[in-house]
C-alpha atoms as a PDB file:
ATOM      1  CA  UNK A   1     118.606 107.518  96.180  1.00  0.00           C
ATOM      2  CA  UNK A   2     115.781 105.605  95.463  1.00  0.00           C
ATOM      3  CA  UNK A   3     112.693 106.746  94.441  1.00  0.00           C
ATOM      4  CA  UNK A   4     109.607 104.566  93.200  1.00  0.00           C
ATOM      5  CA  UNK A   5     105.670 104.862  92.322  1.00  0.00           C
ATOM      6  CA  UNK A   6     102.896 102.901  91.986  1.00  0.00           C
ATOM      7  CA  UNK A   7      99.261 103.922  91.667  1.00  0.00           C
ATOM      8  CA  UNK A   8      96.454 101.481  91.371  1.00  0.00           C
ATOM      9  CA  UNK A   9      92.292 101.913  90.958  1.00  0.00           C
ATOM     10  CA  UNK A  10      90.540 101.239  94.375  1.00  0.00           C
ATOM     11  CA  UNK A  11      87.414 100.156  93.126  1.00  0.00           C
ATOM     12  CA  UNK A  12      87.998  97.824  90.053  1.00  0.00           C
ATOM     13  CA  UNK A  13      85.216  96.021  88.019  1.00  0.00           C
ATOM     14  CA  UNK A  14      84.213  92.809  89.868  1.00  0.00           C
ATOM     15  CA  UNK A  15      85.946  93.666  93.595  1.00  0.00           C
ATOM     16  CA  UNK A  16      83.213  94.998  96.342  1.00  0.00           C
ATOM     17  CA  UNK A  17      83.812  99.049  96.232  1.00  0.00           C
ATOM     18  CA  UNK A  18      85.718 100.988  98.817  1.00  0.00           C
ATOM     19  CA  UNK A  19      84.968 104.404 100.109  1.00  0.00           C
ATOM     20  CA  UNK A  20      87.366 107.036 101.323  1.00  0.00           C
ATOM     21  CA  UNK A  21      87.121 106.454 104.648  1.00  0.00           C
ATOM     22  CA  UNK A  22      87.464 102.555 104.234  1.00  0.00           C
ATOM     23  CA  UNK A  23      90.942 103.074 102.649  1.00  0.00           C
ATOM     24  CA  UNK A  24      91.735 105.505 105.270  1.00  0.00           C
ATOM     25  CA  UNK A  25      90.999 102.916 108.093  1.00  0.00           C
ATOM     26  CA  UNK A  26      92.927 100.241 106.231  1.00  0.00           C
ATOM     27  CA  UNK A  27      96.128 102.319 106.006  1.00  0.00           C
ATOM     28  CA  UNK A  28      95.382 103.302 109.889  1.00  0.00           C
ATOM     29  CA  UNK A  29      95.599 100.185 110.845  1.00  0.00           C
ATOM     30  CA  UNK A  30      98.207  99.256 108.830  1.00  0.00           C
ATOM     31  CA  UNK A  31     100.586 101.684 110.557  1.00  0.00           C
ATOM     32  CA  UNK A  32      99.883 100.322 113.789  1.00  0.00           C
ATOM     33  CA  UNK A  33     100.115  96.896 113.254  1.00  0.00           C
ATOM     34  CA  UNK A  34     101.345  95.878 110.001  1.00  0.00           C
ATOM     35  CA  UNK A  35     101.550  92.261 111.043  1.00  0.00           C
ATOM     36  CA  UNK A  36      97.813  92.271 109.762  1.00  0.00           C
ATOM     37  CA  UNK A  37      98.806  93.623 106.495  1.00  0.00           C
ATOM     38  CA  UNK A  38     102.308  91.911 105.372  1.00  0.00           C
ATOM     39  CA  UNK A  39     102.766  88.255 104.710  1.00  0.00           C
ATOM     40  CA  UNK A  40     102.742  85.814 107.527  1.00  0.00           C
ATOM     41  CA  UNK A  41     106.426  85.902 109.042  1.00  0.00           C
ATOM     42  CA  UNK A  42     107.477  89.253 107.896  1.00  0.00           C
ATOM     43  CA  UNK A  43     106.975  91.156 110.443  1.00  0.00           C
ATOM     44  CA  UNK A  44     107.300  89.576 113.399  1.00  0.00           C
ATOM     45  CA  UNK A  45     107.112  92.809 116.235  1.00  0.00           C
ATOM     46  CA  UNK A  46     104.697  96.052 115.539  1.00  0.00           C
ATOM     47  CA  UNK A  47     104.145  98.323 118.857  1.00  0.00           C
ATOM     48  CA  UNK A  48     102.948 102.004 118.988  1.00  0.00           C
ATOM     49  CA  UNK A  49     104.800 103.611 121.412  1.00  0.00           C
ATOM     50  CA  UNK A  50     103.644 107.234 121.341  1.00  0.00           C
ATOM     51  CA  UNK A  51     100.394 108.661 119.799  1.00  0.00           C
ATOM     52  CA  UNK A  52      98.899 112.116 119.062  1.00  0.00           C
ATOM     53  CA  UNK A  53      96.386 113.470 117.019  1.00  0.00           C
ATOM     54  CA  UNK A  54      98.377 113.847 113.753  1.00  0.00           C
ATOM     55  CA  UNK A  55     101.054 111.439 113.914  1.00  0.00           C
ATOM     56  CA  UNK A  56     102.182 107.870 115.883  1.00  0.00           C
ATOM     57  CA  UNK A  57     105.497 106.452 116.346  1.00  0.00           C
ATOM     58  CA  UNK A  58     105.972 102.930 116.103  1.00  0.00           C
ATOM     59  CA  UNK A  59     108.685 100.071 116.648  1.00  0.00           C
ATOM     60  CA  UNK A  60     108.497  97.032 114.317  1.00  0.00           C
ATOM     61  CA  UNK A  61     110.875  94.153 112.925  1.00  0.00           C
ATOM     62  CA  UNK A  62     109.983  93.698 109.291  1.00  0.00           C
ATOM     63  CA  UNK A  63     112.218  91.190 107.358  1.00  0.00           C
ATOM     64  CA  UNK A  64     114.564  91.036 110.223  1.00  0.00           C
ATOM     65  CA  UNK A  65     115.874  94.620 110.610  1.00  0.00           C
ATOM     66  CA  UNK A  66     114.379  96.535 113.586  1.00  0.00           C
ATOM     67  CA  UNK A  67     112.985  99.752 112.567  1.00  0.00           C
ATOM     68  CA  UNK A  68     111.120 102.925 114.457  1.00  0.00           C
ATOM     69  CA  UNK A  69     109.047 105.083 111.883  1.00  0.00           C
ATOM     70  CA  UNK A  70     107.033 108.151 112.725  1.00  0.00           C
ATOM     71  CA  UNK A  71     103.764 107.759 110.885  1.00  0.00           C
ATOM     72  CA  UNK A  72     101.437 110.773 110.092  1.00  0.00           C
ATOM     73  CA  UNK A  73      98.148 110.712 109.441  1.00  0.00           C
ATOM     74  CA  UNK A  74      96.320 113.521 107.232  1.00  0.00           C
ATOM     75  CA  UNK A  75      92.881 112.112 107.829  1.00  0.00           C
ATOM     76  CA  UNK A  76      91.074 110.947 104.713  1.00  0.00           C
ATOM     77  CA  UNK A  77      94.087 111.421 102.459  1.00  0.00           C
ATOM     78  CA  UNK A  78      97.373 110.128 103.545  1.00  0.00           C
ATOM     79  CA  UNK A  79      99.623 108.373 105.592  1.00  0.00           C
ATOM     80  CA  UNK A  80     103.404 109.037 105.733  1.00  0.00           C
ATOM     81  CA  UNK A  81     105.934 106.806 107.102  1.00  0.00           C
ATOM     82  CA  UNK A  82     109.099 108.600 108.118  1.00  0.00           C
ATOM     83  CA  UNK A  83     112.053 106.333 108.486  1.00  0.00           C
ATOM     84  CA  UNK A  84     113.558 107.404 111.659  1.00  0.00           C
ATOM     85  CA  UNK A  85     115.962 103.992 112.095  1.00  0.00           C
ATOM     86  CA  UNK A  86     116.230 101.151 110.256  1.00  0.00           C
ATOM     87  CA  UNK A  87     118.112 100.001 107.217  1.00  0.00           C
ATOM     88  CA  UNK A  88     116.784 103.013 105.385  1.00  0.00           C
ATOM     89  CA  UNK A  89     116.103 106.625 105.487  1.00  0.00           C
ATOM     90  CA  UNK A  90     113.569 108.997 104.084  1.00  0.00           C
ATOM     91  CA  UNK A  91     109.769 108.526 103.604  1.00  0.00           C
ATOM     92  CA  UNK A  92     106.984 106.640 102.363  1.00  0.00           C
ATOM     93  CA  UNK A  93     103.380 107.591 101.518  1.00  0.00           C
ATOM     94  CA  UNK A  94     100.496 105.732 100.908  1.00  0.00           C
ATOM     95  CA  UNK A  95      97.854 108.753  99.018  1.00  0.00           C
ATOM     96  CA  UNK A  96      94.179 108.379  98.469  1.00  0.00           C
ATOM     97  CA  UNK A  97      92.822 110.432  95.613  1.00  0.00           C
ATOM     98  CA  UNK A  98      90.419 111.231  92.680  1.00  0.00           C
ATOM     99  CA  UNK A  99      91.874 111.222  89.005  1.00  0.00           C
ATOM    100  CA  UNK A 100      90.199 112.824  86.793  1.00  0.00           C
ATOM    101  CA  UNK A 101      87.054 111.048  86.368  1.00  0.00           C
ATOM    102  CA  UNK A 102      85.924 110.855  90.120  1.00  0.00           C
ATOM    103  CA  UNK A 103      87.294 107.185  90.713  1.00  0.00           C
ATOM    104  CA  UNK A 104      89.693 106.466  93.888  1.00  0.00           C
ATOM    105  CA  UNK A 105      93.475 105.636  93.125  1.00  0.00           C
ATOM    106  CA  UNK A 106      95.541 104.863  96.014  1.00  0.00           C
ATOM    107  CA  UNK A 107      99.150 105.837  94.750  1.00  0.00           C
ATOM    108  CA  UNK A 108     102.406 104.885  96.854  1.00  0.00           C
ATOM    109  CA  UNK A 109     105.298 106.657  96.342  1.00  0.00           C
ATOM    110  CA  UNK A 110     108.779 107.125  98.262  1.00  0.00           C
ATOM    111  CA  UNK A 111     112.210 108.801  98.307  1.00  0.00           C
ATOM    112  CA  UNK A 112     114.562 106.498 100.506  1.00  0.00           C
ATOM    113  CA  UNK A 113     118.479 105.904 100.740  1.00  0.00           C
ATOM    114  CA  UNK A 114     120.283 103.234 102.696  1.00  0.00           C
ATOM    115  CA  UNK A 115     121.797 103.981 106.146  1.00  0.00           C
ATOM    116  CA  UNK A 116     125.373 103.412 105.050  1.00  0.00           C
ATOM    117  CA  UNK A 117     125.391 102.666 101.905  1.00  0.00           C
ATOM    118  CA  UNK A 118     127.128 104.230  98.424  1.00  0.00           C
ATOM    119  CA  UNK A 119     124.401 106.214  96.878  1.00  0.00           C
ATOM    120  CA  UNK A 120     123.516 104.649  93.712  1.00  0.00           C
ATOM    121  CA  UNK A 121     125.098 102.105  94.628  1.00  0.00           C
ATOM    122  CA  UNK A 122     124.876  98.186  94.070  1.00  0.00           C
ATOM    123  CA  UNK A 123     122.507  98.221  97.341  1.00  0.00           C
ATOM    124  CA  UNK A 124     120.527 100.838  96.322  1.00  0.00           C
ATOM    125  CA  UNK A 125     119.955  99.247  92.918  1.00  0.00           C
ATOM    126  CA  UNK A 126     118.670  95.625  93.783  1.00  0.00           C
ATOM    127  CA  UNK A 127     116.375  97.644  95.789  1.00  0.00           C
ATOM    128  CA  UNK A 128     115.300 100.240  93.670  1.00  0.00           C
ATOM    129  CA  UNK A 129     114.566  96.867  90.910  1.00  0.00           C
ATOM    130  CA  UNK A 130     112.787  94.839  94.054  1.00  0.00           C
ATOM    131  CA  UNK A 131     110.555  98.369  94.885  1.00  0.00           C
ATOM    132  CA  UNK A 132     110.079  98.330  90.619  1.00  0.00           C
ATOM    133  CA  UNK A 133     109.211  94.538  90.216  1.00  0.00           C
ATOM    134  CA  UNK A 134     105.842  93.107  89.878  1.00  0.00           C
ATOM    135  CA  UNK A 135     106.406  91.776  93.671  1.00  0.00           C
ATOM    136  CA  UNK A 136     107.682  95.434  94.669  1.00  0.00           C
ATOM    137  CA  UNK A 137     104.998  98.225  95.926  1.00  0.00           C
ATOM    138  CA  UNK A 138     102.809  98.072  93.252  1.00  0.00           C
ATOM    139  CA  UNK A 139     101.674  94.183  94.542  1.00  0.00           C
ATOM    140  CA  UNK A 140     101.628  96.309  98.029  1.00  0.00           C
ATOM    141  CA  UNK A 141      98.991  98.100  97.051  1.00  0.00           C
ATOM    142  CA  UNK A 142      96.740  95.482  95.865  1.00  0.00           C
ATOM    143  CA  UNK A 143      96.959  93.090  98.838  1.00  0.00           C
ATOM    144  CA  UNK A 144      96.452  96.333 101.038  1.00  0.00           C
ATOM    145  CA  UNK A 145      92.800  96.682  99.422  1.00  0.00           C
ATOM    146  CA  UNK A 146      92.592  93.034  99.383  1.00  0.00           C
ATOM    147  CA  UNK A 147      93.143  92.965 103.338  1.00  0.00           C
ATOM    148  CA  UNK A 148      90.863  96.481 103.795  1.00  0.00           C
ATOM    149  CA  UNK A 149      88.323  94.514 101.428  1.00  0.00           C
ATOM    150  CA  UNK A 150      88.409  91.370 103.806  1.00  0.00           C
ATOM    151  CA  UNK A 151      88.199  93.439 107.427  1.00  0.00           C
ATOM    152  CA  UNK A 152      85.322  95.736 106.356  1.00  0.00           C
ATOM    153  CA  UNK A 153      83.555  92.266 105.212  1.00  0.00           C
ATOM    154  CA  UNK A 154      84.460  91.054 108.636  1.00  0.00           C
ATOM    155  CA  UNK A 155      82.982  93.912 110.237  1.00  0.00           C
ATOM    156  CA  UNK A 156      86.320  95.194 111.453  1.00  0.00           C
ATOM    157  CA  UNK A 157      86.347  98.422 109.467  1.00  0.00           C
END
């Protein structure tokens, strides 16, 4: 299994600050079109195809593998991404929260396996180092705010 973590200040000295619902919106919108999140090429198909109040389901091809996920959406908080098909299996959440001094932290953290695949295996491995890498979730996080940053300045969010 793989399981990784990342959790990085919203609001650092010198960026414009974020509020709550800001975040929120960003990670919203991330989950139903993530082509306005990831870098140009990467994923190349992102449709909702069912919606409720608590959770959406969507169809994308990221990196080349065609995936459905069903997202939920704990208003304010968090945003879960269930891998339903795909090359992997398991979840992924994107939490906003307070530490202990009042300040935002937007933590990622997931618990996946590959379809297929030896557990602990070689597979699982290179991606468990990719997720751990300076280019793996934690750089996720930061051009998430980056993008949230640059839509709310656009008037988008």
């Amino acid at each position: 299994m793989i399981y990784s973590t990342a959790t990085i200040a919203v609001n650092p000295d010198g960026e414009p600050p974020l509020a709550r619902e800001q975040i929120f919106a960003g990670l919203e919108l991330k989950a139903r079109d993530a082509r306005l999140f990831l870098p140009p090429g990467l994923c190349t198909r992102c449709d909702v195809i069912e919606e409720s109040a608590t959770h959406l389901v969507r169809e994308a091809t990221i990196a080349g593998a065609n995936l459905r996920e069903i997202i939920t959406l704990e208003a304010g908080r968090k945003v879960t991404f269930f891998q339903a098909t795909g090359p992997r299996e398991g979840a992924i959440v994107n939490e906003i929260f307070e530490d202990e001094t009042g300040a935002l932290q937007l933590r990622f953290y997931c618990y996946l396996g590959l379809r297929d695949k030896a557990s602990g295996g070689p597979e699982e491995q290179a991606e468990q180092a990719q997720f751990d890498s300076d280019k793996g979730y934690r750089a996720a996080l930061v051009s998430t705010l980056k993008r949230t940053r640059e839509l709310v300045a656009e008037g988008r969010l």
